[in-house]
PDB file of N, CA and C in Angstrom:
ATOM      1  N   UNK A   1      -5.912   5.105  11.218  1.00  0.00           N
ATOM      2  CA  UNK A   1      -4.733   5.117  10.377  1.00  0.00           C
ATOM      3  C   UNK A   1      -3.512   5.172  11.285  1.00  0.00           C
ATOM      4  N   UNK A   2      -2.416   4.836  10.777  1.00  0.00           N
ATOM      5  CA  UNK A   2      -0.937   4.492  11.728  1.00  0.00           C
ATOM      6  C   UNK A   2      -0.156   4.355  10.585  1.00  0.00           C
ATOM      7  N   UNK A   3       1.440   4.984  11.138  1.00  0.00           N
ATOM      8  CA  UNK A   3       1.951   4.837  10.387  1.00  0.00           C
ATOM      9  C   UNK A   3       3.514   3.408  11.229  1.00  0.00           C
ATOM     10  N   UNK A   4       3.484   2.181  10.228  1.00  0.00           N
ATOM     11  CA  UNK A   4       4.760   1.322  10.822  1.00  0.00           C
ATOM     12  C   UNK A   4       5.646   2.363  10.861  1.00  0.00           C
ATOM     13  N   UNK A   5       6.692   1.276  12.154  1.00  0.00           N
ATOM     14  CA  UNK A   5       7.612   1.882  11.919  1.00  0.00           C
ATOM     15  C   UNK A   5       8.523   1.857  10.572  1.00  0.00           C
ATOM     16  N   UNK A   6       8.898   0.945  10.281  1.00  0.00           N
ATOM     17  CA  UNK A   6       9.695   1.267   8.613  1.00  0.00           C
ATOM     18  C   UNK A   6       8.926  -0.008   7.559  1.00  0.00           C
ATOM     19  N   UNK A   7       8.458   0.131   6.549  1.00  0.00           N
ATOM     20  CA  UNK A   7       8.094  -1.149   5.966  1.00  0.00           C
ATOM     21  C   UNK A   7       8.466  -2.321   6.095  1.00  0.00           C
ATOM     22  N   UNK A   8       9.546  -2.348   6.167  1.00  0.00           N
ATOM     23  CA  UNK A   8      10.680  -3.664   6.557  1.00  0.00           C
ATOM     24  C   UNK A   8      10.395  -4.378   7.877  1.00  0.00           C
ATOM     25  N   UNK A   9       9.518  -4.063   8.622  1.00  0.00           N
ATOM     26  CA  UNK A   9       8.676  -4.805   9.884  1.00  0.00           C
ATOM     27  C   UNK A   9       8.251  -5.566   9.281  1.00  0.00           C
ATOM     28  N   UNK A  10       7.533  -5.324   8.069  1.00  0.00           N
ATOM     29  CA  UNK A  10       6.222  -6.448   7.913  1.00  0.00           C
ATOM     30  C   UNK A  10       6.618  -7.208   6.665  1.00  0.00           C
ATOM     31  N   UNK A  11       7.574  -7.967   6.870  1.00  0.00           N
ATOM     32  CA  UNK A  11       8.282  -9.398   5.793  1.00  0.00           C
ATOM     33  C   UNK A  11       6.768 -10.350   5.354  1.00  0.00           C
ATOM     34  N   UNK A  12       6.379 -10.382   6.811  1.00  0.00           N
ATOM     35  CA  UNK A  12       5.586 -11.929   6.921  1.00  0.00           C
ATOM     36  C   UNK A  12       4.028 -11.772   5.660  1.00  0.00           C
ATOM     37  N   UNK A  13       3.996 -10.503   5.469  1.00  0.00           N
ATOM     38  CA  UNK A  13       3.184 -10.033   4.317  1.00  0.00           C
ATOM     39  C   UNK A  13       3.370 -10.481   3.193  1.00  0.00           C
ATOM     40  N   UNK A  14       2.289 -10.357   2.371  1.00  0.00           N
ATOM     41  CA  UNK A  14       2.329 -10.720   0.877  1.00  0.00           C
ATOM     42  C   UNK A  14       1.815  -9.499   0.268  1.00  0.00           C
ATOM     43  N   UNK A  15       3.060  -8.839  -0.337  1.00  0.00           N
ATOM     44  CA  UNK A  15       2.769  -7.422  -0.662  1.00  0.00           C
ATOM     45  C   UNK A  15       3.022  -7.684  -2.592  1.00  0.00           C
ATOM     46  N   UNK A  16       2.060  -6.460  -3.065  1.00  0.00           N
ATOM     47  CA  UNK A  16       1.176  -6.483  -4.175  1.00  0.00           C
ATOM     48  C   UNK A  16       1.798  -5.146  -4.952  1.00  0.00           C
ATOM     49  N   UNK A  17       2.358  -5.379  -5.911  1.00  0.00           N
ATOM     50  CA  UNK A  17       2.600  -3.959  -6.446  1.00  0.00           C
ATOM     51  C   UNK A  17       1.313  -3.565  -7.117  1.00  0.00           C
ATOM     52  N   UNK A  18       1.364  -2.033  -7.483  1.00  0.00           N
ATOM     53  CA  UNK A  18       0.249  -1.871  -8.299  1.00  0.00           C
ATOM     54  C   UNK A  18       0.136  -1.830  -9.403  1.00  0.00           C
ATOM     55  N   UNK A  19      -0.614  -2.236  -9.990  1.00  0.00           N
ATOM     56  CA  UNK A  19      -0.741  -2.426 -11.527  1.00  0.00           C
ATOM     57  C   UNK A  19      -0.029  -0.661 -12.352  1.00  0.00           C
ATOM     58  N   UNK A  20      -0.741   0.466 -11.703  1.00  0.00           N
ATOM     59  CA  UNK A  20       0.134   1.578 -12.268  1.00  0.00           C
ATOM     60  C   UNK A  20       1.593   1.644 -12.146  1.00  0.00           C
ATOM     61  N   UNK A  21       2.005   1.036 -11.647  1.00  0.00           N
ATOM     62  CA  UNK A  21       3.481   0.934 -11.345  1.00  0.00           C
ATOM     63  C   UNK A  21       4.121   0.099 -12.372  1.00  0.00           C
ATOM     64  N   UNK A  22       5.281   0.579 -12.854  1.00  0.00           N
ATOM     65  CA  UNK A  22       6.512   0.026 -13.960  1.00  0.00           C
ATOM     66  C   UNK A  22       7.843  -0.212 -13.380  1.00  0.00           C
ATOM     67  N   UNK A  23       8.741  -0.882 -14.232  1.00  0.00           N
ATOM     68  CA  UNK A  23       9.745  -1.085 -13.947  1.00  0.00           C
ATOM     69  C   UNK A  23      10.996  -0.125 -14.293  1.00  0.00           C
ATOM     70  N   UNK A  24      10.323   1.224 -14.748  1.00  0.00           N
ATOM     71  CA  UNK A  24      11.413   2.435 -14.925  1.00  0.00           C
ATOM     72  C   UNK A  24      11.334   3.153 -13.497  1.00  0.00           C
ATOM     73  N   UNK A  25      10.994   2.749 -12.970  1.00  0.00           N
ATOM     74  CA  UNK A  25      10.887   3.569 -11.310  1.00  0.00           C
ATOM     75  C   UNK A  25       9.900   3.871 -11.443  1.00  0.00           C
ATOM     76  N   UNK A  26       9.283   5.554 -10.820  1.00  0.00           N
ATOM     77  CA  UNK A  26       8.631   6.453 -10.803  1.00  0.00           C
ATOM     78  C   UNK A  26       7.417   5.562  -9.822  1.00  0.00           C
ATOM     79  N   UNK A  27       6.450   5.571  -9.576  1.00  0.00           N
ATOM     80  CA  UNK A  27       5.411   5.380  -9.091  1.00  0.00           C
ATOM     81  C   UNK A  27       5.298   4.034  -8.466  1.00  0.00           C
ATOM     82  N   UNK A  28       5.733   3.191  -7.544  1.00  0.00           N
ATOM     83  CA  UNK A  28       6.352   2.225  -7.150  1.00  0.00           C
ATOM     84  C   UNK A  28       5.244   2.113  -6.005  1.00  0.00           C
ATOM     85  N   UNK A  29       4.004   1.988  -6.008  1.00  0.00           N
ATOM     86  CA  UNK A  29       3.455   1.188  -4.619  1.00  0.00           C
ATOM     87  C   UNK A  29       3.116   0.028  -4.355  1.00  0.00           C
ATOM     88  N   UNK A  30       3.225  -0.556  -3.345  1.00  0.00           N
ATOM     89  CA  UNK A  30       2.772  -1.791  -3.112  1.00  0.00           C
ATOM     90  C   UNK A  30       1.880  -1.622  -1.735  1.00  0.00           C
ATOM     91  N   UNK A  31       0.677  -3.314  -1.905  1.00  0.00           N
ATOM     92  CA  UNK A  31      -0.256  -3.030  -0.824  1.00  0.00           C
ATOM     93  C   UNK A  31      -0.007  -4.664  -0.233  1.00  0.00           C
ATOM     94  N   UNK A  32      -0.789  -4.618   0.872  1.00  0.00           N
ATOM     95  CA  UNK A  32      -0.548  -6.142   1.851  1.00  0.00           C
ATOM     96  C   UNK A  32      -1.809  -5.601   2.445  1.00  0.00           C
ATOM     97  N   UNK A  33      -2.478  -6.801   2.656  1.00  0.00           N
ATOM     98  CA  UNK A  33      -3.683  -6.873   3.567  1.00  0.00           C
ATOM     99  C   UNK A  33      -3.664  -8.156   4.376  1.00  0.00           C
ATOM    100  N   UNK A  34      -3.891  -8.303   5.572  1.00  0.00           N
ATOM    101  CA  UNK A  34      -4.497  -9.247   6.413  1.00  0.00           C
ATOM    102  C   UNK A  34      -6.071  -9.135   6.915  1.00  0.00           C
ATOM    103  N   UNK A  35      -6.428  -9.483   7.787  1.00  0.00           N
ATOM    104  CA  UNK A  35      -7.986  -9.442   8.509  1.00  0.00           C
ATOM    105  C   UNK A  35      -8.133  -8.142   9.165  1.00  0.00           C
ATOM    106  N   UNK A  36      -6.911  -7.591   9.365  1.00  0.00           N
ATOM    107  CA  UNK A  36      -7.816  -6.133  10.081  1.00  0.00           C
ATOM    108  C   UNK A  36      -7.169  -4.845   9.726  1.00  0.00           C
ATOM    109  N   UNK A  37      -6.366  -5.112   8.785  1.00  0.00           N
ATOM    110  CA  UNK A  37      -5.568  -4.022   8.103  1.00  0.00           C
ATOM    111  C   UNK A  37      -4.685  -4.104   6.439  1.00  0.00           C
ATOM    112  N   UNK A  38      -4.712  -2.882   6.360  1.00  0.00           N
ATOM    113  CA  UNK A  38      -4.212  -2.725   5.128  1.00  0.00           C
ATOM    114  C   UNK A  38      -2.923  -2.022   5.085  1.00  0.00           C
ATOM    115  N   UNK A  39      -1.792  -2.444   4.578  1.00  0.00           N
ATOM    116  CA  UNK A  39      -0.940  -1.939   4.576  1.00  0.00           C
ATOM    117  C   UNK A  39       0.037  -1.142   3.306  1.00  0.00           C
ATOM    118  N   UNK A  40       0.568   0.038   3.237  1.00  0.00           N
ATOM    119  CA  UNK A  40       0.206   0.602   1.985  1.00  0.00           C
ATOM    120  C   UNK A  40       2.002   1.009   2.303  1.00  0.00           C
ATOM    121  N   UNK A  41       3.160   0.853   0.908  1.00  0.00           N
ATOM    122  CA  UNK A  41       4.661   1.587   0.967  1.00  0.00           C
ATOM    123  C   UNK A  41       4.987   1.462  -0.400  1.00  0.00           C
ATOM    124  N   UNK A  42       6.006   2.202  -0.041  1.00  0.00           N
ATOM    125  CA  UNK A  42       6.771   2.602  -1.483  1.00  0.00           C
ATOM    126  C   UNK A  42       7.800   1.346  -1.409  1.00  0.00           C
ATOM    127  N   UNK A  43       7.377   0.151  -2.564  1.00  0.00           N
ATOM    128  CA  UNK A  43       8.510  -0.461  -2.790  1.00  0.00           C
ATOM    129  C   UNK A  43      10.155  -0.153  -3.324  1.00  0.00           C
ATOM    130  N   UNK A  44      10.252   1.241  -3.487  1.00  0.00           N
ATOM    131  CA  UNK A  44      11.948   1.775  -4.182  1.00  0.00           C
ATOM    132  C   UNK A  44      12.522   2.078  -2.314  1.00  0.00           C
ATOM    133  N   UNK A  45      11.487   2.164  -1.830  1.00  0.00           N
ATOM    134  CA  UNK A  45      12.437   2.753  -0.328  1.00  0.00           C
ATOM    135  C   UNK A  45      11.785   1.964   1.071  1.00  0.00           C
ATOM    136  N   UNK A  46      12.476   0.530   1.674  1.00  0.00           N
ATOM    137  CA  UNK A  46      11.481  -0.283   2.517  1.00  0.00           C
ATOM    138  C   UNK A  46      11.992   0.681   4.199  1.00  0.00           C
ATOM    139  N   UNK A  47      12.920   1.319   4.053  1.00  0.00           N
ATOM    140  CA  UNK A  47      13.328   1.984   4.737  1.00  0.00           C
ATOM    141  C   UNK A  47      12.707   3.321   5.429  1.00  0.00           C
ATOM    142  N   UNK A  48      11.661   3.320   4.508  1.00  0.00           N
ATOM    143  CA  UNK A  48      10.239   4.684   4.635  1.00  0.00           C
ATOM    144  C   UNK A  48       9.192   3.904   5.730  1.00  0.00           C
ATOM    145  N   UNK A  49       8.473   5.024   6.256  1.00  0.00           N
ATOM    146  CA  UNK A  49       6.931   3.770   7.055  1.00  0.00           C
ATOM    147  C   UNK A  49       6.201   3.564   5.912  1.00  0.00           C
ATOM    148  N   UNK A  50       5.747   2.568   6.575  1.00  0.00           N
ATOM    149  CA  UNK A  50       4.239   1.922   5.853  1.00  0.00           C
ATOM    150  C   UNK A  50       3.101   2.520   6.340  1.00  0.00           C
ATOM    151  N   UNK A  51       2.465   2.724   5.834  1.00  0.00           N
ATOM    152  CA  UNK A  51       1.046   3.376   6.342  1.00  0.00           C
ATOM    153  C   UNK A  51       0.215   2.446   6.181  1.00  0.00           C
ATOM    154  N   UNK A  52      -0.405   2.393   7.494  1.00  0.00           N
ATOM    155  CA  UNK A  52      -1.647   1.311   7.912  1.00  0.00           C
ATOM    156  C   UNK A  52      -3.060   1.671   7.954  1.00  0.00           C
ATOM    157  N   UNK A  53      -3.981   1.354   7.306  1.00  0.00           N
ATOM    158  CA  UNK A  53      -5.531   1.574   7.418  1.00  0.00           C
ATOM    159  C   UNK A  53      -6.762   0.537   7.424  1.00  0.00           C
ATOM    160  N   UNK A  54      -7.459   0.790   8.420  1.00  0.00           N
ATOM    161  CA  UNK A  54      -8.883  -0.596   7.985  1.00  0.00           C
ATOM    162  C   UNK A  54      -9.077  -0.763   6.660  1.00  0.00           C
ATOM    163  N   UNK A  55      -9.775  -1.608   6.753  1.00  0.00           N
ATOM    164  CA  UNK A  55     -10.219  -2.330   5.422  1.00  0.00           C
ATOM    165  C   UNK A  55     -10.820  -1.233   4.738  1.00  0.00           C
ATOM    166  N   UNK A  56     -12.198  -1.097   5.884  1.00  0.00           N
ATOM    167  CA  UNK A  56     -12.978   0.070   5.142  1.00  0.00           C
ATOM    168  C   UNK A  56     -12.587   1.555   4.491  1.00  0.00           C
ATOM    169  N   UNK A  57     -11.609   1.722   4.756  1.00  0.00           N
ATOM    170  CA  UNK A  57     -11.198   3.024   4.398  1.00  0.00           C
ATOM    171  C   UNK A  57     -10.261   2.632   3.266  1.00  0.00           C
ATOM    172  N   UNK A  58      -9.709   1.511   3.040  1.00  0.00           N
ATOM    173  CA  UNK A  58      -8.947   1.214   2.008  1.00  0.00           C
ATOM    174  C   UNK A  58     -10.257   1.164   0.428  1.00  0.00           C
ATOM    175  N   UNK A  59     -10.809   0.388   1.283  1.00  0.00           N
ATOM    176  CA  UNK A  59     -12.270   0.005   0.387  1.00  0.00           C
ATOM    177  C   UNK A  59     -13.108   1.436  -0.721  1.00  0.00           C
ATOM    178  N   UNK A  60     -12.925   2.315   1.026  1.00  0.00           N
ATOM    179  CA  UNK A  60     -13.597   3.728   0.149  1.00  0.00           C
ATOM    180  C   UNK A  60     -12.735   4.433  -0.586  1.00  0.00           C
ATOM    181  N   UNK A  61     -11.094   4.160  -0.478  1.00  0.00           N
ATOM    182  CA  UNK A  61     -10.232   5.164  -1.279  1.00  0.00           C
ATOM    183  C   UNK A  61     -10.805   4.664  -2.531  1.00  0.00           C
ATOM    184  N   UNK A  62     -10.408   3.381  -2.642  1.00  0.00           N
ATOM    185  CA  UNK A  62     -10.213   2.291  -3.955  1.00  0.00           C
ATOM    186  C   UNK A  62     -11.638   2.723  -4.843  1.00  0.00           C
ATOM    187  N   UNK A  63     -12.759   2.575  -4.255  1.00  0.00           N
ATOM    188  CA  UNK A  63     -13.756   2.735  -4.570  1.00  0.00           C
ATOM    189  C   UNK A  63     -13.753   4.586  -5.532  1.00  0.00           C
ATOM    190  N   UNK A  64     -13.070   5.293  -4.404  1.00  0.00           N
ATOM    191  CA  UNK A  64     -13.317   6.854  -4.892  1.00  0.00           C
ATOM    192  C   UNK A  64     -11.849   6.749  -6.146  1.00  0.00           C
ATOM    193  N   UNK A  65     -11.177   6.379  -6.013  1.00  0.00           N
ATOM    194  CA  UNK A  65     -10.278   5.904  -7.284  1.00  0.00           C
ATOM    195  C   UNK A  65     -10.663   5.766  -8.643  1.00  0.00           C
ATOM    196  N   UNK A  66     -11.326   4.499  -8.707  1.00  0.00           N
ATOM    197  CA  UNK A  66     -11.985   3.737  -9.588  1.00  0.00           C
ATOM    198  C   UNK A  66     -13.334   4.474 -10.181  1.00  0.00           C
ATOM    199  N   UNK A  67     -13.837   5.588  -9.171  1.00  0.00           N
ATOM    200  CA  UNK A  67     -14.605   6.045 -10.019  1.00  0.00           C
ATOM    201  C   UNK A  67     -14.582   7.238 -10.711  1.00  0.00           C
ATOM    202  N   UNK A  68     -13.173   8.103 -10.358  1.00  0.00           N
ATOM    203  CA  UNK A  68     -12.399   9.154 -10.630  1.00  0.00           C
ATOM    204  C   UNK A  68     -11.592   9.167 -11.798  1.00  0.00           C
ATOM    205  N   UNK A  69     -11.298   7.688 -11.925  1.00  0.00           N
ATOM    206  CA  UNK A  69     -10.204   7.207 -13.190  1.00  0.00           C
ATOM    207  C   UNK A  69     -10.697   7.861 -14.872  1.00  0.00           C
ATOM    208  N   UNK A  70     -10.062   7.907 -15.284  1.00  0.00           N
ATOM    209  CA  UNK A  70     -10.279   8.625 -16.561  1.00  0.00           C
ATOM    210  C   UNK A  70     -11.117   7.234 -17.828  1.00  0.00           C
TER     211      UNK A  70
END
């Protein structure tokens, strides 16, 4: 895991909001993946880091998520 320096490094991404996320604010994430990383920020602030993780560990959050969900 690593954290960018500010989200705003990584333009060249194709970043994904999340489906829990609305357009009244509040809960605002977005994700970007390439081949050897995952990249995870708060779209209200690009000025924050991005936090970076392998695939696999993105894989097992998502996974422990999805099976936690109500």
């Amino acid at each position: 895991m690593s954290i960018d320096s500010t989200a705003q490094d990584l333009p060249q991404l194709r970043w994904v909001k999340s489906s829990y996320s609305s357009e009244e604010g509040g809960e605002c994430v977005e994700v970007a993946a390439n081949g050897t990383a995952v990249h995870i920020r708060d779209s209200k602030d690009l000025t924050r880091s991005a936090l970076t993780v392998p695939p696999a560990a993105w894989a097992a959050f998502v996974g422990f998520a999805i099976a936690e969900a109500p």
